[in-house]
Protein backbone atom coordinates (compact mmCIF):
# COMPACT_ATOMS: atom_id res chain seq x y z
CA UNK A 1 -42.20 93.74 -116.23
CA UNK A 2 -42.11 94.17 -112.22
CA UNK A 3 -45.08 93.46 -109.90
CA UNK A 4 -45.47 97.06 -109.20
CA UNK A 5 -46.71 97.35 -112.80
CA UNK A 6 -49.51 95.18 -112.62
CA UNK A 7 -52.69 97.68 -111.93
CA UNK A 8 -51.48 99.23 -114.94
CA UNK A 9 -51.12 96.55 -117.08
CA UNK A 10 -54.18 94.46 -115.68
CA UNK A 11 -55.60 98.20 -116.91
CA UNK A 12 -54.32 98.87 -120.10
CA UNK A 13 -55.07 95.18 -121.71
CA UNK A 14 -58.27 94.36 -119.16
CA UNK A 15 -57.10 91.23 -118.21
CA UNK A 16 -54.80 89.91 -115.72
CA UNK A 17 -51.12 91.19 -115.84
CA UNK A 18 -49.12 87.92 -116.20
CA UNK A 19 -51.60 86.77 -119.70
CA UNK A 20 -51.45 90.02 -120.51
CA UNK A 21 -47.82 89.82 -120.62
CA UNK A 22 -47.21 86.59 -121.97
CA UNK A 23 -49.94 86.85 -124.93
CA UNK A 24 -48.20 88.30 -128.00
CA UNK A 25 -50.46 91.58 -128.06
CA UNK A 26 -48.35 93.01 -125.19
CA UNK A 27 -45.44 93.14 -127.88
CA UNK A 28 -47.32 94.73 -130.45
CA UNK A 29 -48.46 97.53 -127.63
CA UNK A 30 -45.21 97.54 -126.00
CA UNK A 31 -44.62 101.09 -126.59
CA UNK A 32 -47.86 102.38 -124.40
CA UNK A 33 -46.89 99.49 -122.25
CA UNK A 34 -43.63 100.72 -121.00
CA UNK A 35 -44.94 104.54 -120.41
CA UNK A 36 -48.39 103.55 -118.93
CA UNK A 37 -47.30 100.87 -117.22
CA UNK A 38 -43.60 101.42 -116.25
CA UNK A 39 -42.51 104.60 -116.59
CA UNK A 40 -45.08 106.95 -115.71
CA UNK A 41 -46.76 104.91 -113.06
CA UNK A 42 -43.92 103.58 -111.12
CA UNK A 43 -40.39 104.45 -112.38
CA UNK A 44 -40.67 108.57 -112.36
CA UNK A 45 -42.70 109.03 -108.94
CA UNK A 46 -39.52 106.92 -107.43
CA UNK A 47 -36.89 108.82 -108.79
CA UNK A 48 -38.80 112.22 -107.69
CA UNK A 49 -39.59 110.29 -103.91
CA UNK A 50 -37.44 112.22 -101.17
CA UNK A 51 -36.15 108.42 -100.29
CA UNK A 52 -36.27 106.40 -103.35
CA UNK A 53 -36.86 102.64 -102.55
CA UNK A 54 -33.02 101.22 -103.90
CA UNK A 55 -34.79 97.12 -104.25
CA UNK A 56 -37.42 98.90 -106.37
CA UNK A 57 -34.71 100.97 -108.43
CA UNK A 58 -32.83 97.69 -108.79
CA UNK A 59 -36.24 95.87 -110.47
CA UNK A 60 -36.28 98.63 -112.50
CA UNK A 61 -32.91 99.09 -113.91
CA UNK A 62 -32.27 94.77 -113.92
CA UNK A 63 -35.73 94.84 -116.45
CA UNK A 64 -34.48 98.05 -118.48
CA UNK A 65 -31.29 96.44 -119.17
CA UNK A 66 -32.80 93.59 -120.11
CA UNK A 67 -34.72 95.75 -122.81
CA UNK A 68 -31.98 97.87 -123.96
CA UNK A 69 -29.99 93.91 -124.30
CA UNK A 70 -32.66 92.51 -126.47
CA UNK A 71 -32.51 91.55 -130.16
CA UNK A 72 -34.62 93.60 -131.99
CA UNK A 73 -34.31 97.52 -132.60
CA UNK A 74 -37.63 97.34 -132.50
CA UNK A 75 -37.99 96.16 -129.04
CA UNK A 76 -34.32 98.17 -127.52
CA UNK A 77 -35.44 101.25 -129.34
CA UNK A 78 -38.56 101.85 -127.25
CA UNK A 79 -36.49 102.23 -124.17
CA UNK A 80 -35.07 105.70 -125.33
CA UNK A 81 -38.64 106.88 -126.44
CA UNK A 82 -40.50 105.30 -123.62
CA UNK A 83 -37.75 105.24 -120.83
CA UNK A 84 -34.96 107.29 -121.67
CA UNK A 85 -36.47 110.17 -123.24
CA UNK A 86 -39.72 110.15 -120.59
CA UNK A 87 -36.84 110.93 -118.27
CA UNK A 88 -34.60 113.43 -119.66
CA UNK A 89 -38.42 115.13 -120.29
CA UNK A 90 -38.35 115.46 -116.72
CA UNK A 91 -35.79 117.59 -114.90
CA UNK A 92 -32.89 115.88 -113.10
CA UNK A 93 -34.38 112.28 -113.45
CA UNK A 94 -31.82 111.63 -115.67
CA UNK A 95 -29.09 112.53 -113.19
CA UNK A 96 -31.10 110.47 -110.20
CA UNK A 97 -31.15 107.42 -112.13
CA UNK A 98 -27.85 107.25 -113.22
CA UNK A 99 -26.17 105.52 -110.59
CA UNK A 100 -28.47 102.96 -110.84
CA UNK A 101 -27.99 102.47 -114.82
CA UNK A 102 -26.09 99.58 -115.91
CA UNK A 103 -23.55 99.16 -119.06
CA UNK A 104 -25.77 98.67 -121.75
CA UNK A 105 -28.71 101.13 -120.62
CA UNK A 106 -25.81 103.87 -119.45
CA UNK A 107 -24.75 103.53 -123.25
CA UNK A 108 -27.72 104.10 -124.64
CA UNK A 109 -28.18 107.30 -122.43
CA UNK A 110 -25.26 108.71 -123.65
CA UNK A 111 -25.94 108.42 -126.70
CA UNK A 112 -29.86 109.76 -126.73
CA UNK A 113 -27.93 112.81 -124.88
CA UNK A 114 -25.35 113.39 -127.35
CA UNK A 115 -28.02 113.06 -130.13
CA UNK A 116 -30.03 115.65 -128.65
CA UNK A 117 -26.92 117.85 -128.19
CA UNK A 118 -28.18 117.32 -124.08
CA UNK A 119 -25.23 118.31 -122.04
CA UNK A 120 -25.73 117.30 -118.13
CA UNK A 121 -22.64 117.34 -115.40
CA UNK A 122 -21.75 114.22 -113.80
CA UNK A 123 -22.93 112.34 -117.16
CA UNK A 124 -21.58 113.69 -120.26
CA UNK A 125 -20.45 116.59 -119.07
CA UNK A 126 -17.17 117.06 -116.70
């Protein structure tokens, strides 16, 4: 995670963030933990911030990525229902976040978009 999620996650698993983290529970909860913790809290008010914070934006997409990169479905997949998704929920925080997206993330995007049939200019759209 980043160190602005820590209230959160200090909240969500009553202990402190980094054990939190580190114990294997925070795997098995990772789904609530990326929306409670990460999206919701920290990574939507940014985009939506008149002057979004581009070292914070960087944690953010640099710990995504490393998501998306990982392994297991299991653990990549919750990135389009707990990420992705949380922001094309939300109109034009998929378009703000976009430049900031790297490779792997970006692909993943695209293709929650063109699963949804999600049209949006600049993106998948010309």
């Amino acid at each position: 995670m980043i160190p602005e999620s820590a209230d959160s996650i200090e909240e969500l698993f009553e202990r402190p963030a980094e054990a939190a983290v580190l114990a294997g529970e925070a795997w098995m909860r990772l789904y609530p933990l990326l929306t409670e913790c990460f999206t919701v809290p920290v990574l939507m008010p940014e985009l939506k911030s008149g002057s979004p914070d581009a070292e914070l934006l960087g944690r953010c997409r640099d710990f995504v990525e490393r998501i998306v990169a990982h392994p297991s479905a299991l653990v990549s997949g919750a990135v389009c229902f707990e990420v992705l998704e949380q922001l094309l929920n939300a109109d034009g925080l998929v378009e703000a976040v976009w430049p900031h997206m790297k490779g792997r993330t970006r692909t993943e995007t695209l293709r929650m978009l063109d699963g949804y049939g999600v049209r949006l200019r600049g993106i998948n759209r010309r």
